[in-house]
Protein backbone atom coordinates (compact mmCIF):
# COMPACT_ATOMS: atom_id res chain seq x y z
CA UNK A 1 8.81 14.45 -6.72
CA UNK A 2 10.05 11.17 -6.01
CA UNK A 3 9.11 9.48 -2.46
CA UNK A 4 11.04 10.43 0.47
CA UNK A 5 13.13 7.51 0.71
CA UNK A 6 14.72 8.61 4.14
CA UNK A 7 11.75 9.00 5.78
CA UNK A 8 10.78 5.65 4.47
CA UNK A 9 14.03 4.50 6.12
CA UNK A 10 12.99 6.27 8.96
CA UNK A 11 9.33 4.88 9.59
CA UNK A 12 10.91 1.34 8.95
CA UNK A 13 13.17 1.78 11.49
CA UNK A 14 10.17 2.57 13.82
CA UNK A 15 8.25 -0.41 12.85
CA UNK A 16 10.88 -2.40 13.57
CA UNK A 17 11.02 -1.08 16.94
CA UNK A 18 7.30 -1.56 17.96
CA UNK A 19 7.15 -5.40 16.10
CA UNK A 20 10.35 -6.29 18.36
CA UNK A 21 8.54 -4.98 21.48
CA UNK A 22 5.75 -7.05 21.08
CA UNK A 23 4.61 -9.02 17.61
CA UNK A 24 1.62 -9.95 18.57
CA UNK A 25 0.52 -6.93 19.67
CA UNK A 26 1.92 -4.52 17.28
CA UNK A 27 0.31 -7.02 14.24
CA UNK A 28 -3.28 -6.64 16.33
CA UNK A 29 -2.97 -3.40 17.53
CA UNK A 30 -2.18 -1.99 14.13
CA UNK A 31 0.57 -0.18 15.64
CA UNK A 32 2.96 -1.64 12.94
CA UNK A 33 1.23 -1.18 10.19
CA UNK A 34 -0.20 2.56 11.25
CA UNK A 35 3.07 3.88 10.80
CA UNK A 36 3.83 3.35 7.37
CA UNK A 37 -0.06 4.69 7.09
CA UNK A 38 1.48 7.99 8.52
CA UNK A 39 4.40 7.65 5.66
CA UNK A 40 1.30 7.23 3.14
CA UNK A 41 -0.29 10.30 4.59
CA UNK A 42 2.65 12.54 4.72
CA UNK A 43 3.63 11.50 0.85
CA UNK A 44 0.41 12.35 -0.48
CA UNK A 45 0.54 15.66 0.93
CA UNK A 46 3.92 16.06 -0.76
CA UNK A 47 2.00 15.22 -4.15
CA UNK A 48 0.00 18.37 -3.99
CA UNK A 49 -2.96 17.02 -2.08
CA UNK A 50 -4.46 19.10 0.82
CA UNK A 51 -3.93 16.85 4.28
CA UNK A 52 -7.53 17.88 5.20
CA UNK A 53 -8.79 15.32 2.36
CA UNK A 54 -6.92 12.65 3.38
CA UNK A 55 -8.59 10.16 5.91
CA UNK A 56 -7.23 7.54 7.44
CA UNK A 57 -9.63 4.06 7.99
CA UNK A 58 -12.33 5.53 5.84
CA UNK A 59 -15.61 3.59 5.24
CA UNK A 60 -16.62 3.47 1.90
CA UNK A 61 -19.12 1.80 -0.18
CA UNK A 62 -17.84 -1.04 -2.76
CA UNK A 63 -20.40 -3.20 -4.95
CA UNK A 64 -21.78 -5.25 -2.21
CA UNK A 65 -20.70 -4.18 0.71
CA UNK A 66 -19.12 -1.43 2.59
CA UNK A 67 -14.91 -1.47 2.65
CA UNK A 68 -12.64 -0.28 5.23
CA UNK A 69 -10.10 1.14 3.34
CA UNK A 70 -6.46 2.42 5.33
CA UNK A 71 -5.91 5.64 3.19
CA UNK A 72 -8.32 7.69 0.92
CA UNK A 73 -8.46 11.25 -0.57
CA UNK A 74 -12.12 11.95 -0.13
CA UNK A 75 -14.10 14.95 -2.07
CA UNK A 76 -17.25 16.17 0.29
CA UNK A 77 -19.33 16.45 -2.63
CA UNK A 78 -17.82 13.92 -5.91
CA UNK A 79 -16.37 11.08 -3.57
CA UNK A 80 -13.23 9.40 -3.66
CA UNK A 81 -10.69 10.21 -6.04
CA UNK A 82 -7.65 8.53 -5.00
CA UNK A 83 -7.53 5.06 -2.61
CA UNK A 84 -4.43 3.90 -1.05
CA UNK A 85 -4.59 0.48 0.66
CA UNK A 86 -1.63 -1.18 2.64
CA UNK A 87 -0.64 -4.57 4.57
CA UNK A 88 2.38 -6.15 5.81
CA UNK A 89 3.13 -10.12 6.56
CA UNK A 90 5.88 -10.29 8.88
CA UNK A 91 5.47 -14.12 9.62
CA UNK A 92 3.57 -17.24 8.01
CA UNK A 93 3.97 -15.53 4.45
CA UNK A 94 3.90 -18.86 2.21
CA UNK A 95 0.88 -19.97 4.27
CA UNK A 96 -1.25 -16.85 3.94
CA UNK A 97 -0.09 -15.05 1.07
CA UNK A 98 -2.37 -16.31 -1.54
CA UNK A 99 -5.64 -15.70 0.24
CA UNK A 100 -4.39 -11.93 1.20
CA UNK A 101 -3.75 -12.00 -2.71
CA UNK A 102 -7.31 -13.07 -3.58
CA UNK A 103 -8.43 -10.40 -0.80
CA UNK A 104 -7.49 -7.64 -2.32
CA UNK A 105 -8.15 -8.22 -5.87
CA UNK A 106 -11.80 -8.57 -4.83
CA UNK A 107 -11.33 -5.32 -2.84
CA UNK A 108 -10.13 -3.75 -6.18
CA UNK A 109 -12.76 -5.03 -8.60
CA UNK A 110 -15.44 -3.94 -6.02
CA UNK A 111 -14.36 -0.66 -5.65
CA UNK A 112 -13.83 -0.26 -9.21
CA UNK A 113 -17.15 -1.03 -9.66
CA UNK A 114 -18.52 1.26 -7.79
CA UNK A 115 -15.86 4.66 -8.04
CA UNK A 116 -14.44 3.68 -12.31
CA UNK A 117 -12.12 6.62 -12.25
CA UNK A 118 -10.58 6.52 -8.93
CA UNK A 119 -7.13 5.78 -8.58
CA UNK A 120 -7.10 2.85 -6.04
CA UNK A 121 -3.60 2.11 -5.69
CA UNK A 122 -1.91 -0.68 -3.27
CA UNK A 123 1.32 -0.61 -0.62
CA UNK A 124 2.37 -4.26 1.00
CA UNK A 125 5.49 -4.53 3.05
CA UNK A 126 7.17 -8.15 2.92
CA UNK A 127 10.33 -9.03 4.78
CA UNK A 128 12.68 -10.97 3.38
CA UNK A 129 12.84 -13.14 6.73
CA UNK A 130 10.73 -12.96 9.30
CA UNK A 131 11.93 -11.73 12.86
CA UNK A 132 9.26 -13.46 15.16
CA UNK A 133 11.06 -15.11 17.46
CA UNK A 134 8.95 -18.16 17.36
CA UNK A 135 9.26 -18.61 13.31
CA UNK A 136 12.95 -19.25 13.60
CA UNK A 137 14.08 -16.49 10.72
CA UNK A 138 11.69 -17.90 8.31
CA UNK A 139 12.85 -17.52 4.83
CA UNK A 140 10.57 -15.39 2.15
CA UNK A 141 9.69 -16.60 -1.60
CA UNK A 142 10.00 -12.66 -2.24
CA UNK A 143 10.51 -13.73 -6.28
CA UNK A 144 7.04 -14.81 -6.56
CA UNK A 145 5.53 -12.82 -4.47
CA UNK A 146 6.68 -10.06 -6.78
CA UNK A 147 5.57 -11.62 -9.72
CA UNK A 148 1.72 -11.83 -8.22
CA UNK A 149 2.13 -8.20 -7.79
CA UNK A 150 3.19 -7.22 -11.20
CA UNK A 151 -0.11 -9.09 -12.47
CA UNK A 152 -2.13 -6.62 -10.48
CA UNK A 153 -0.69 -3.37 -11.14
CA UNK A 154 -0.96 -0.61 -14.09
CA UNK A 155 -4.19 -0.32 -14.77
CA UNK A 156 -4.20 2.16 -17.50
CA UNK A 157 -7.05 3.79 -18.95
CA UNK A 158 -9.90 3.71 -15.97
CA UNK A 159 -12.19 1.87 -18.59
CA UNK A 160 -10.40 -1.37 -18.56
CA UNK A 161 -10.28 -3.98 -16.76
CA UNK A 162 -11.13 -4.01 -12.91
CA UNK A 163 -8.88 -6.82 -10.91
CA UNK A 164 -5.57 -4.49 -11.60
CA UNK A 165 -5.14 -1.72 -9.29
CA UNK A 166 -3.62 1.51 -11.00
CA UNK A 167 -0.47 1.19 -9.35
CA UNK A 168 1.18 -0.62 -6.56
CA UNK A 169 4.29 -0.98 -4.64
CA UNK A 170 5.96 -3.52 -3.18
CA UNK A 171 8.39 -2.74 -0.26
CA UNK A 172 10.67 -5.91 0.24
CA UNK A 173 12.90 -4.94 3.45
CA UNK A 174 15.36 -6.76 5.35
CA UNK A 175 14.95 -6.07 9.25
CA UNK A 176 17.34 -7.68 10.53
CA UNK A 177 19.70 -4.97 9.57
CA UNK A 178 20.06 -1.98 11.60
CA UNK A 179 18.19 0.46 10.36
CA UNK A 180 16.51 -2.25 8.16
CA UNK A 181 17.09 -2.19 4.74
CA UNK A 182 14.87 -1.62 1.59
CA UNK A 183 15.75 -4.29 -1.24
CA UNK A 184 15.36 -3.50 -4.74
CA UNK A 185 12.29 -4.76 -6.99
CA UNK A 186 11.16 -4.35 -10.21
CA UNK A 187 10.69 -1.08 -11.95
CA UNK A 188 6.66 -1.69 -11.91
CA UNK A 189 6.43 -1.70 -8.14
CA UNK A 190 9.19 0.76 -6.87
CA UNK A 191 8.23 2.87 -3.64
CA UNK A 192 10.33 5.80 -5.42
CA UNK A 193 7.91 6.76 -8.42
CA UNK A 194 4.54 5.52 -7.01
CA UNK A 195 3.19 8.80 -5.62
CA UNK A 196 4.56 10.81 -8.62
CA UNK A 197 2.35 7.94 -11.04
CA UNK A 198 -0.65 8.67 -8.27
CA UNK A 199 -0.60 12.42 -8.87
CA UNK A 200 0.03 11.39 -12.82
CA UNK A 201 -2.96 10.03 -13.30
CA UNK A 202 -5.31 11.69 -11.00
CA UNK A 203 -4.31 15.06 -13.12
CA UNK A 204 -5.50 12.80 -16.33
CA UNK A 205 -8.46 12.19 -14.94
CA UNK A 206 -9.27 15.33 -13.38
CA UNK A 207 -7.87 17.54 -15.83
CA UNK A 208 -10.26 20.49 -14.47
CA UNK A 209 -8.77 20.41 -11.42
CA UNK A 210 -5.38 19.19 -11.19
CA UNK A 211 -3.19 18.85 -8.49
């Protein structure tokens, strides 16, 4: 089924809230960001898979090193089968973007590496203006930053290549709105059909057991 697009609504409404109580410390207290991990959590449930499964801040091993990864469906006995991470930039975007960019494509091609067939999927939240009171409403190049993201997303068949994550989503809001407002993007990275494309192809590569 399609993601719940009023709880999404919902959570951003929340995030709002805790970011306007205190940036700093919502941003390095991972209070922001935690709630749209609870969003994650909830909507992979919805997909068919069993909450027990699903950990939150897992450890696991990439090529070189281990990863701290914000959402994974873990198997006790065959691994990881499905990786979900997520960030958010709610000021300095322009400055910083491009070296979160590089971040997590080497997160990606590590973790393919090691786990081929897992489906290692990616969430990032971008407003279209900040709301820290000290960046003055700072406007948002969301344009290219979608077009970086639609370089990095559908994978395909698990045996090609490993800088694209199998799918990812790109949540453009606008929080200066009350409740803040999700903004349209491309087809490719839609919040609405990226859990349904998750549970896709994890059944096509788990046909044995699908979800």
């Amino acid at each position: 089924m399609p993601a719940d697009i009023s709880k999404l609504q919902t959570c951003l409404g929340l995030m709002k809230e805790v970011y306007e109580n205190n940036p700093t410390q919502a941003v390095r207290g991972q209070g922001f960001i935690n709630i749209l991990h609870d969003y994650c959590v909830d909507e992979l449930e919805a997909i068919g898979i069993p909450r027990k499964k699903i950990i939150k801040e897992a450890t696991i091993f990439g090529s070189h090193k281990p990863k701290n990864v914000d959402v994974a469906v873990i198997d006790e006995i065959n691994g990881p089968f499905v990786i979900v991470g997520l960030r958010s930039q709610m000021s300095s975007v322009s400055k910083n973007i491009l070296t979160y960019y590089e971040e997590i494509i080497g997160d990606c091609i590590s973790l393919h590496d090691r786990f081929p067939m897992a489906v290692i999927c990616y969430i990032y939240l971008l407003p279209n203006r900040s709301i820290k009171p000290s960046k003055g409403h700072e406007s948002i190049d969301l344009d290219r930053a979608e077009k970086l993201f639609k370089l990095i997303t559908d994978r395909g068949d698990w045996r090609n290549t490993k800088d694209k994550y199998e799918h990812f989503a790109f949540l453009k809001v606008d929080f200066a709105t009350n409740p803040p407002e999700l903004l349209d993007t491309i087809s490719e990275l839609q919040i609405n059909s990226f859990f349904d494309k998750i549970k896709l192809t994890y059944n096509e590569r788990n046909f044995f057991q699908p979800l």
